[in-house]
C-alpha atoms as a PDB file:
ATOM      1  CA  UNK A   1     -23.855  28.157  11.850  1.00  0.00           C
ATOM      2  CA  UNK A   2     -22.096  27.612  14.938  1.00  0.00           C
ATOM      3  CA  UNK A   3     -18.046  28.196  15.299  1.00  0.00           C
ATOM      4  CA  UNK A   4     -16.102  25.405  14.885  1.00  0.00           C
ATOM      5  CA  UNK A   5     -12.090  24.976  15.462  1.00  0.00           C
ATOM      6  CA  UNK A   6      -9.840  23.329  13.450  1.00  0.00           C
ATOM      7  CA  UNK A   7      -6.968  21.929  14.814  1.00  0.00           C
ATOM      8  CA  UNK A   8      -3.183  23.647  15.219  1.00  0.00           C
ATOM      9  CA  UNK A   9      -1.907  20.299  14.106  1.00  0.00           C
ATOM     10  CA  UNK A  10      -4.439  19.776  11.012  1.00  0.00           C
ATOM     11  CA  UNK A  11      -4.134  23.381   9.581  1.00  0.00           C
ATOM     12  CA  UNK A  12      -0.350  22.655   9.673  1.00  0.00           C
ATOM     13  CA  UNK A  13      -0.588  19.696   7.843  1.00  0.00           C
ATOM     14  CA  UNK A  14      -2.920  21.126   5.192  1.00  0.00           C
ATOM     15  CA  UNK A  15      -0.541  23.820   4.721  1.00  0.00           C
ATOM     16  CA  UNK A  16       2.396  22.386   4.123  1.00  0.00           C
ATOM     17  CA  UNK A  17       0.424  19.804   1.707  1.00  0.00           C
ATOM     18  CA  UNK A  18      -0.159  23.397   0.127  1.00  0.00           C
ATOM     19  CA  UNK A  19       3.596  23.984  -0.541  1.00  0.00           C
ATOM     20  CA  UNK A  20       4.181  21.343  -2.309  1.00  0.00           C
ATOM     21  CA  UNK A  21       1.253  21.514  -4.571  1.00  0.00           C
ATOM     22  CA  UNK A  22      -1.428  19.156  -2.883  1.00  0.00           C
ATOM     23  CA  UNK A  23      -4.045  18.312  -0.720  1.00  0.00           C
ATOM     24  CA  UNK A  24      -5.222  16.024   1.561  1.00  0.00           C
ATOM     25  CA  UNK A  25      -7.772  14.030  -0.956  1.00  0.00           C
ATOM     26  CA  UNK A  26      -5.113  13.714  -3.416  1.00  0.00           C
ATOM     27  CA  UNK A  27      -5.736  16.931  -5.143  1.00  0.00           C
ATOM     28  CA  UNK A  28      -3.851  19.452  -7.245  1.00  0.00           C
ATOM     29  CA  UNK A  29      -4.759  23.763  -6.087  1.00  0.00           C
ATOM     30  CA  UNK A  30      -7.269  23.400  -9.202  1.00  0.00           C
ATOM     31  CA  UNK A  31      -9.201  20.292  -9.093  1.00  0.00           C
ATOM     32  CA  UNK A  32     -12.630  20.054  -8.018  1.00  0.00           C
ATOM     33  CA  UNK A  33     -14.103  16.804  -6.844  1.00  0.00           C
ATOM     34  CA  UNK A  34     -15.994  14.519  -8.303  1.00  0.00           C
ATOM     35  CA  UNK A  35     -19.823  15.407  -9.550  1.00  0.00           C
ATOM     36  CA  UNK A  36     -22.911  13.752  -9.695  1.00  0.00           C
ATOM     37  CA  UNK A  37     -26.423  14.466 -10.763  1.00  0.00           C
ATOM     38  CA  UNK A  38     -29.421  13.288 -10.416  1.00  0.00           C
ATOM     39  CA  UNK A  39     -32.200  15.529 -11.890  1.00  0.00           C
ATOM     40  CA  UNK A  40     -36.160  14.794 -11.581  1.00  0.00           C
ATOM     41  CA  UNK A  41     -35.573  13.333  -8.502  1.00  0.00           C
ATOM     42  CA  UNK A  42     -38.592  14.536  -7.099  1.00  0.00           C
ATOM     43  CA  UNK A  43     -42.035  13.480  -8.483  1.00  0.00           C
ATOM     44  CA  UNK A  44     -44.106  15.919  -6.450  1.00  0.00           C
ATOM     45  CA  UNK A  45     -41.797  19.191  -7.474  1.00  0.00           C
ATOM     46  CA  UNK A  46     -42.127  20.558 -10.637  1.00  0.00           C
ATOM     47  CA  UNK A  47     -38.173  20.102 -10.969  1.00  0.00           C
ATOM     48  CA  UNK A  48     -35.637  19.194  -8.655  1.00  0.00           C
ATOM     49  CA  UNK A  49     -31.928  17.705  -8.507  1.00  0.00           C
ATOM     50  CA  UNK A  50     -29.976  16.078  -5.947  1.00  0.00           C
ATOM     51  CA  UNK A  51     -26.507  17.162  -6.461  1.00  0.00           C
ATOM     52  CA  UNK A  52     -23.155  15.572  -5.071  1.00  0.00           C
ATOM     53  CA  UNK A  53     -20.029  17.377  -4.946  1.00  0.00           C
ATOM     54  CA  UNK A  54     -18.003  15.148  -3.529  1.00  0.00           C
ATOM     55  CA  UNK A  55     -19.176  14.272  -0.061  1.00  0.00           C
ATOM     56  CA  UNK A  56     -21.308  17.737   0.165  1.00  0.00           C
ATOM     57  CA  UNK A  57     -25.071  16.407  -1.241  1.00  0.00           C
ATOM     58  CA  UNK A  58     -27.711  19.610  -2.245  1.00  0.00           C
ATOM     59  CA  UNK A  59     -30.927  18.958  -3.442  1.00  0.00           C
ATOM     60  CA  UNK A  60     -33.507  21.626  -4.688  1.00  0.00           C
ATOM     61  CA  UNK A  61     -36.994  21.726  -5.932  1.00  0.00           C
ATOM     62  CA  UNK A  62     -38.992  23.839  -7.706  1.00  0.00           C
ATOM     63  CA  UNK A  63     -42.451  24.575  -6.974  1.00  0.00           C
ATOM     64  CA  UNK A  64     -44.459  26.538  -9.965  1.00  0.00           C
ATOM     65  CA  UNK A  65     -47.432  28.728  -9.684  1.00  0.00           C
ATOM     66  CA  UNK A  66     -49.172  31.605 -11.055  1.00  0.00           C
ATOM     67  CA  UNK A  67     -49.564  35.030  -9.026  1.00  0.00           C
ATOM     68  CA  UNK A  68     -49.859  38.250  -9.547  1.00  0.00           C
ATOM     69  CA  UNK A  69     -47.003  40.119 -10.974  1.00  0.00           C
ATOM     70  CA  UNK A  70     -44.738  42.882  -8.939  1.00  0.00           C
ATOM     71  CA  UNK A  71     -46.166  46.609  -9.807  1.00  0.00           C
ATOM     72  CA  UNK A  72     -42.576  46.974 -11.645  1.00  0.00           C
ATOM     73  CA  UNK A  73     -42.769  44.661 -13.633  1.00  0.00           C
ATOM     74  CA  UNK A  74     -45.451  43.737 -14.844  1.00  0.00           C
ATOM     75  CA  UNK A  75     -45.192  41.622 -17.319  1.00  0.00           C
ATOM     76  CA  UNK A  76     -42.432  39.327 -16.010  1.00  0.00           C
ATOM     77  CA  UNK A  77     -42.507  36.184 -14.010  1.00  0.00           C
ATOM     78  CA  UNK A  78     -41.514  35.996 -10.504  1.00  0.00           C
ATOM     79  CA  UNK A  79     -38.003  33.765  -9.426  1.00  0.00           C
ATOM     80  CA  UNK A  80     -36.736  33.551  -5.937  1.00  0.00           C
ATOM     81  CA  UNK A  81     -34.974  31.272  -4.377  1.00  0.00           C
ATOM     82  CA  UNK A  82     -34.020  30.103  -0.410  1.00  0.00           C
ATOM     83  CA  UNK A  83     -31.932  27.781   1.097  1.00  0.00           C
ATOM     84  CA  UNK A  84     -32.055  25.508   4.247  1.00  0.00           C
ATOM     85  CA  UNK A  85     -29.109  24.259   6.121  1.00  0.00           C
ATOM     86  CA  UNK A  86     -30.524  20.937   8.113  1.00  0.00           C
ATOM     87  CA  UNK A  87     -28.998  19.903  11.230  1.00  0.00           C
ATOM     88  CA  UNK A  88     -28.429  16.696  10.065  1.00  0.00           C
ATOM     89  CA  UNK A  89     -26.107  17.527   7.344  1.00  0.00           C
ATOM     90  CA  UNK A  90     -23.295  18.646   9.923  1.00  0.00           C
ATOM     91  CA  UNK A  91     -22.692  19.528  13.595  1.00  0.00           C
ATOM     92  CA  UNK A  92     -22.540  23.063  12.883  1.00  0.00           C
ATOM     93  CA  UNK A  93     -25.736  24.079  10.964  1.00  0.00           C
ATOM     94  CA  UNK A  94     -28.397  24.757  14.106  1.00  0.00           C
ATOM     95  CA  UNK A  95     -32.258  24.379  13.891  1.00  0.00           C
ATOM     96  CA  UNK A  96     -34.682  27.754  13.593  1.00  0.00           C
ATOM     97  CA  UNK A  97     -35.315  30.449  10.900  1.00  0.00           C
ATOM     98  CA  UNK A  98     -32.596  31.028   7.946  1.00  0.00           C
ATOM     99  CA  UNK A  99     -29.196  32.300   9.292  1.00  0.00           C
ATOM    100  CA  UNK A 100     -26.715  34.323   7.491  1.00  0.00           C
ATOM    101  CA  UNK A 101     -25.123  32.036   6.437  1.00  0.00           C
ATOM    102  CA  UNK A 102     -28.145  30.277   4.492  1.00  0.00           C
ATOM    103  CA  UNK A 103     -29.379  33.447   3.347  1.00  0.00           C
ATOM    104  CA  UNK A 104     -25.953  34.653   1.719  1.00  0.00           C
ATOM    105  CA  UNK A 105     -26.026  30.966   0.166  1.00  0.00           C
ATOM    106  CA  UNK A 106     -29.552  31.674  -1.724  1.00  0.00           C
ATOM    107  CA  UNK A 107     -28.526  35.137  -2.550  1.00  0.00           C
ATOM    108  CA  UNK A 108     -25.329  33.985  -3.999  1.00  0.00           C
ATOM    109  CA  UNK A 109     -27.122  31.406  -6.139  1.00  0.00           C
ATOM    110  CA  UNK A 110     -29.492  33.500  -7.231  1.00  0.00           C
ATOM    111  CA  UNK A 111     -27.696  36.701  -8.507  1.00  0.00           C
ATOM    112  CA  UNK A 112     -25.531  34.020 -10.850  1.00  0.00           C
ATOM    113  CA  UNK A 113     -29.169  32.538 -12.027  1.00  0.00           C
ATOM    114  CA  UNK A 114     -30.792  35.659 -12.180  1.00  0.00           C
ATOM    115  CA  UNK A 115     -27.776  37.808 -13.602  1.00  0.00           C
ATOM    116  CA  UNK A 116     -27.559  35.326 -16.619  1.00  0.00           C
ATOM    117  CA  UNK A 117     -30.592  35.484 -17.568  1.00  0.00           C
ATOM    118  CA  UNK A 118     -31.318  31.570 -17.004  1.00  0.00           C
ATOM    119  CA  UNK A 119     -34.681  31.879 -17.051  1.00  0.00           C
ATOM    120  CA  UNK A 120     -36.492  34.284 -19.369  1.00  0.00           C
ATOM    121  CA  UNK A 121     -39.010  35.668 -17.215  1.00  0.00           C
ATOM    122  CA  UNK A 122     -41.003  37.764 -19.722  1.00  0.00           C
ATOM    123  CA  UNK A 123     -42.285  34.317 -21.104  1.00  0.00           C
ATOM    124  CA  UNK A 124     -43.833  33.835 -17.828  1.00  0.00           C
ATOM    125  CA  UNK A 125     -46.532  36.124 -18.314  1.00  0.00           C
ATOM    126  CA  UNK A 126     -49.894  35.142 -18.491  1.00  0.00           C
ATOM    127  CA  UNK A 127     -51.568  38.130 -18.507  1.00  0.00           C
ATOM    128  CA  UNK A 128     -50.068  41.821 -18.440  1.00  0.00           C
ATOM    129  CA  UNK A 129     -50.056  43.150 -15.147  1.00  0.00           C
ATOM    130  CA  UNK A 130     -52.669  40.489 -13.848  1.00  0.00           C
ATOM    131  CA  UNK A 131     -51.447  37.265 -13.575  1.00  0.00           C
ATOM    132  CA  UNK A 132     -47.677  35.288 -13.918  1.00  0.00           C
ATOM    133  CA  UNK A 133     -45.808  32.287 -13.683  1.00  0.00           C
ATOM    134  CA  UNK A 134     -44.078  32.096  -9.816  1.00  0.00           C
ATOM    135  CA  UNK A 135     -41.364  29.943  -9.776  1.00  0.00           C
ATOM    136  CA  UNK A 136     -39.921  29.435  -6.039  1.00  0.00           C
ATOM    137  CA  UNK A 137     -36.319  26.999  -6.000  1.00  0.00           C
ATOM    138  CA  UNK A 138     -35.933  25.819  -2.440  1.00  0.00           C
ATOM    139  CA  UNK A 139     -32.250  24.100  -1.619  1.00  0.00           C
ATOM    140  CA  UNK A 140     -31.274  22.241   1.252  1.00  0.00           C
ATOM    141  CA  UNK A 141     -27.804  20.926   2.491  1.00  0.00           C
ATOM    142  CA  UNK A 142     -28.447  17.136   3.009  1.00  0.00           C
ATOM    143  CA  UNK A 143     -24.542  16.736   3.841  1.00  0.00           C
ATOM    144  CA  UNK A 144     -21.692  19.377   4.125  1.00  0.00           C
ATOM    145  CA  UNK A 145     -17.791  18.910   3.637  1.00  0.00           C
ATOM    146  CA  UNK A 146     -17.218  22.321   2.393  1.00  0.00           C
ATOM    147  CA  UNK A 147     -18.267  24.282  -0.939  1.00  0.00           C
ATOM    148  CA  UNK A 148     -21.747  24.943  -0.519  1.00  0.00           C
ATOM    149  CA  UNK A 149     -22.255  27.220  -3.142  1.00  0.00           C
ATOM    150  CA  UNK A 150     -21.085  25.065  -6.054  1.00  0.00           C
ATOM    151  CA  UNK A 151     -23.282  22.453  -4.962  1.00  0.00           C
ATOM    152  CA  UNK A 152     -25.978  24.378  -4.613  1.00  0.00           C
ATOM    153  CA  UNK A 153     -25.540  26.348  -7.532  1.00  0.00           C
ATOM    154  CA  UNK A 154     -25.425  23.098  -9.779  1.00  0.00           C
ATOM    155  CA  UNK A 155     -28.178  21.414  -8.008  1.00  0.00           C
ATOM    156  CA  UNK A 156     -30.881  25.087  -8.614  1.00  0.00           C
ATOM    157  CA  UNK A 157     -29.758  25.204 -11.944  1.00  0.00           C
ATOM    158  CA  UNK A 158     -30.229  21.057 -13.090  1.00  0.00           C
ATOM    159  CA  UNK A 159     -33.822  21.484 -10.909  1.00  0.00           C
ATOM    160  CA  UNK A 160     -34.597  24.704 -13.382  1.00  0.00           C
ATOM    161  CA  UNK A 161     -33.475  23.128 -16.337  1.00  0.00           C
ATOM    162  CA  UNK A 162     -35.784  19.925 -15.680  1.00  0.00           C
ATOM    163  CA  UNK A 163     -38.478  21.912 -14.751  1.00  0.00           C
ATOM    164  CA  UNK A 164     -42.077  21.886 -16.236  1.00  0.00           C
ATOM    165  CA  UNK A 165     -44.770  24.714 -16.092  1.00  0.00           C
ATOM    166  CA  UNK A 166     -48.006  22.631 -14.967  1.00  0.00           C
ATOM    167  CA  UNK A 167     -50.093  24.627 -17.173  1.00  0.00           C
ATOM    168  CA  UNK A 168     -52.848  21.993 -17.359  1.00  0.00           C
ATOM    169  CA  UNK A 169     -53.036  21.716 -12.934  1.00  0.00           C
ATOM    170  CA  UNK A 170     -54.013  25.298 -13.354  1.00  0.00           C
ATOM    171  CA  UNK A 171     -56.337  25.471 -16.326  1.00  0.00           C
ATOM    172  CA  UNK A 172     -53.916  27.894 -18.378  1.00  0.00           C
ATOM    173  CA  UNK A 173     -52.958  25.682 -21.318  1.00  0.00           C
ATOM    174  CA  UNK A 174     -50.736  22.828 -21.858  1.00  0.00           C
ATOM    175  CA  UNK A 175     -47.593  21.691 -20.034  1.00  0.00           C
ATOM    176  CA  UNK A 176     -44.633  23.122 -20.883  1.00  0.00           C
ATOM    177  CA  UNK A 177     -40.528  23.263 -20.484  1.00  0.00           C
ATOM    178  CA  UNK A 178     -39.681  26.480 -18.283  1.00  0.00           C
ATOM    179  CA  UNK A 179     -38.014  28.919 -20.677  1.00  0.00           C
ATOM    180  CA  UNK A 180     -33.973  28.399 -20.267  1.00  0.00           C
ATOM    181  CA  UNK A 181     -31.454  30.481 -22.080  1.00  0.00           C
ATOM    182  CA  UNK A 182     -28.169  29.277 -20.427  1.00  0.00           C
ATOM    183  CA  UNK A 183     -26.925  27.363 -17.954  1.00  0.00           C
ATOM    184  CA  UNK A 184     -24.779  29.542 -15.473  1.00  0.00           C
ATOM    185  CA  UNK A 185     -22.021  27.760 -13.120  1.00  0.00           C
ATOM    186  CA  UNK A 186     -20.017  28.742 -10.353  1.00  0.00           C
ATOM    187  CA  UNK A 187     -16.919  28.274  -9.637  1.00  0.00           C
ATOM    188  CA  UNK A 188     -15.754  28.919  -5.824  1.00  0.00           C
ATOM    189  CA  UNK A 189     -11.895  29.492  -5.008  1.00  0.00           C
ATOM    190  CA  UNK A 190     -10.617  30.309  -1.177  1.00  0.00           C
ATOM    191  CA  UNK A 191      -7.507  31.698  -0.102  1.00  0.00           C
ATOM    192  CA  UNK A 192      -5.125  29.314   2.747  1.00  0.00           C
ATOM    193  CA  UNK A 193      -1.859  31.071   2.895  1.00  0.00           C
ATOM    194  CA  UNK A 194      -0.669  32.528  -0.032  1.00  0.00           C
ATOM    195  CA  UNK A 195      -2.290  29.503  -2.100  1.00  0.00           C
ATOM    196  CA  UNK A 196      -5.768  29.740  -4.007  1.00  0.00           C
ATOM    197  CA  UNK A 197      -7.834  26.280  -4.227  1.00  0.00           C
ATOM    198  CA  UNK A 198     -10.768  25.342  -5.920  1.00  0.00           C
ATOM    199  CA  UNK A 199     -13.629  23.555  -4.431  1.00  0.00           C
ATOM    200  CA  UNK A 200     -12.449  23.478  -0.738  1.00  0.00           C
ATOM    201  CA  UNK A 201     -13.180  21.017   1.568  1.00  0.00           C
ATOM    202  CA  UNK A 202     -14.851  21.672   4.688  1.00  0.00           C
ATOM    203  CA  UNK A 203     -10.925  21.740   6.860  1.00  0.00           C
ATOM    204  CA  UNK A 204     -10.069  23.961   4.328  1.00  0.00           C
ATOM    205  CA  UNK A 205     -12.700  26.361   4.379  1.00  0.00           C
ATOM    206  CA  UNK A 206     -12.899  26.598   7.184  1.00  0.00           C
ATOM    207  CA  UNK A 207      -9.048  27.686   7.647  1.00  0.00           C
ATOM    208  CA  UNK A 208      -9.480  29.705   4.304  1.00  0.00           C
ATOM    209  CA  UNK A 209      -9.298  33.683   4.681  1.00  0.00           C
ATOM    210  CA  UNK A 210     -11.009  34.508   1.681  1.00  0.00           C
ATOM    211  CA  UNK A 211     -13.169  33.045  -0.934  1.00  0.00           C
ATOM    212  CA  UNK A 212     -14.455  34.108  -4.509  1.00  0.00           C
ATOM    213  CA  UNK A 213     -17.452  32.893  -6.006  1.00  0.00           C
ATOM    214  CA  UNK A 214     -17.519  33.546  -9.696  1.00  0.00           C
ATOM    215  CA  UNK A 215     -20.449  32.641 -11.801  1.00  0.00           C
ATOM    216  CA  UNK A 216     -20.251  32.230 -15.986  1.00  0.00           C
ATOM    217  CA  UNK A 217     -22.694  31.938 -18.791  1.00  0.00           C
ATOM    218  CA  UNK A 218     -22.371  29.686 -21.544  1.00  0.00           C
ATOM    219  CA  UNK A 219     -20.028  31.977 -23.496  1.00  0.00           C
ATOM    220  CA  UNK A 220     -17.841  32.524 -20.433  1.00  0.00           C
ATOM    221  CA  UNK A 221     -19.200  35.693 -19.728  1.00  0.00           C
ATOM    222  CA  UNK A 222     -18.731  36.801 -15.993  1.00  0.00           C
ATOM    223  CA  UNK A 223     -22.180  37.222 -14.373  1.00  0.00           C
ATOM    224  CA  UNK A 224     -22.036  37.392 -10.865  1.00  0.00           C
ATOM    225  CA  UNK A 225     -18.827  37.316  -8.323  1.00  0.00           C
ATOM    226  CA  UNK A 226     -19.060  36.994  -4.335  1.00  0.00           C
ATOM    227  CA  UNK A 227     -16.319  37.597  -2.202  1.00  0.00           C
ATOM    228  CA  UNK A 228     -16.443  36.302   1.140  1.00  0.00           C
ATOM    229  CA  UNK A 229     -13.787  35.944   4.135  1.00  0.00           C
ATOM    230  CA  UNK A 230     -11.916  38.875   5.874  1.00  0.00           C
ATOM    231  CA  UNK A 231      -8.994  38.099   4.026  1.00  0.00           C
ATOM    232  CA  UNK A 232      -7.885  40.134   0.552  1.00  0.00           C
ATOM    233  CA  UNK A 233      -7.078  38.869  -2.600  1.00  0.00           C
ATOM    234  CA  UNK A 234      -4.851  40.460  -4.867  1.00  0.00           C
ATOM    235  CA  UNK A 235      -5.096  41.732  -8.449  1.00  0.00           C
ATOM    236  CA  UNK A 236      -3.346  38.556  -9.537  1.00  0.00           C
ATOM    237  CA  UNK A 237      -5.278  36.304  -8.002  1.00  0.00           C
ATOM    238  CA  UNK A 238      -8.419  37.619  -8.805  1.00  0.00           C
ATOM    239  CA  UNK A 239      -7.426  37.356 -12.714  1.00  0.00           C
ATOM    240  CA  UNK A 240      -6.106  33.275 -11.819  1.00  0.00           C
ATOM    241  CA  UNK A 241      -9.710  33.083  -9.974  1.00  0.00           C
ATOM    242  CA  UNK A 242     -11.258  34.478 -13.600  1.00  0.00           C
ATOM    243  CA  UNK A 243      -9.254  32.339 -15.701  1.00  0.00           C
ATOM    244  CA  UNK A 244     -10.424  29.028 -13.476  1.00  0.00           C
ATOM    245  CA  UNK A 245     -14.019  30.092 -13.113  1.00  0.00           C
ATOM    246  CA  UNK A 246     -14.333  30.110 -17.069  1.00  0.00           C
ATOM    247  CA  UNK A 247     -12.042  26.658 -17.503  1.00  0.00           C
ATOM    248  CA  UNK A 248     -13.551  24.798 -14.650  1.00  0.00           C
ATOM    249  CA  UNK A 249     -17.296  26.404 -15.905  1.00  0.00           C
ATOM    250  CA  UNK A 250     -16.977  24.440 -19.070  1.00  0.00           C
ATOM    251  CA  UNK A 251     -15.991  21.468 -17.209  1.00  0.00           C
ATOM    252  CA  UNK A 252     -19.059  21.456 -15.156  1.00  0.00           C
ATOM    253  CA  UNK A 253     -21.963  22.725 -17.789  1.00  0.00           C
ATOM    254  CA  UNK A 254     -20.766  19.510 -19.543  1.00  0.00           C
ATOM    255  CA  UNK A 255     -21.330  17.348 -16.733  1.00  0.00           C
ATOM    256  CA  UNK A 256     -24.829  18.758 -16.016  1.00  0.00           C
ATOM    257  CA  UNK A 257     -25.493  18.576 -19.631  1.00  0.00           C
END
């Protein structure tokens, strides 16, 4: 992603929004925008989702397959996931080969999925140590105004939970739902000032010195937690960052459903 500046005059204004409680969209510190799903978007993919969180759109597909196992696990299906950020969802995201900042989004995404438990892998097997179910989730940013992670995290979890094992295109049985166990959300908070925000904006990210990432299961179990940003957060803050991740978690699994 290339650097881009912010404005003396807008980070100013943001801030002192900040002191009295609000933000620029009409927001309180701990609401998140508005959410909207649209799962089995994609006839060709074998799930998919095209996820708006406000005016930042993800979409993600998944592509099923079987393949041989890893040697360490043998009888377990195979997950992995990648992201792709397009030059045309914002000035900043640059053509070529995954940068960092794509790659920490897909690792991010995946440790909540994968840390869960989402998808049972075991029931993936085919065959011991022969042959498995792969199942690859590709996202990509189709428009960015902050909070790519709770985007994409909603948008690679409704794909997985509308996604079907095509058995039958491979001659190894009928169709079937891929196994799901939960649905895991994230819940991203940065740091401006002394203030803590949920779902930032893309100003306010990008003026943010930290962030926290914190991904629960349906219990409100903490599963996964990213911190990002050179800035620290505090004891305190971490536990109000806990407390919202688990509130604003149940919020969300609702709306994906």
């Amino acid at each position: 992603m290339s650097e881009h500046v912010v404005s003396e005059i807008k980070r100013d204004h943001i801030m002192k929004l900040l002191k009295d409680g609000r933000r620029e969209d009409g927001r309180g510190v701990d609401d998140i925008r508005k959410i909207s799903i649209d799962a089995g978007c994609v006839e060709s993919a074998d799930g998919s989702a095209r996820v708006k969180l406000g005016r930042t759109e993800v979409i993600a597909g998944v592509k099923i397959m079987p393949g041989t196992p890893f040697p360490d696990t043998p009888n377990s299906g195979v997950l992995t996931m990648g992201a792709e950020l397009i030059p045309m969802a914002h000035s900043t995201f640059e053509s070529g080969p995954p940068g960092e900042d794509a790659i920490e989004l897909a690792r991010v995404v995946d440790r909540g999925i994968r840390e869960s438990g989402m998808v049972d892998v075991k029931q993936l097997c085919i065959k011991e140590g022969e042959e498995v179910w792969m199942c690859f989730v590709d996202m990509y940013a189709l428009d960015y105004d902050g909070n790519l992670f709770d985007a994409a995290n909603i948008a690679a979890v409704s794909a997985l939970r509308s996604a079907v094992i095509p058995a039958e295109q491979y001659g190894r049985g009928e169709n079937k739902p891929l196994p799901v166990t939960c649905t895991p959300v994230s819940v991203t908070s940065v740091k401006i000032g002394n203030d803590l925000i949920l779902d930032p904006n893309f100003d306010e990210e990008m003026i943010s010195s930290a962030r926290l990432t914190v991904t629960t299961d349906d219990e409100g179990n903490f599963r996964a937690m990213q911190k990002g940003g050179r800035g620290s957060i505090t004891r305190d803050e971490l536990s109000l960052c806990l407390d919202r991740a688990v509130e604003k978690g149940k919020a969300i699994r609702e709306i994906i459903g």
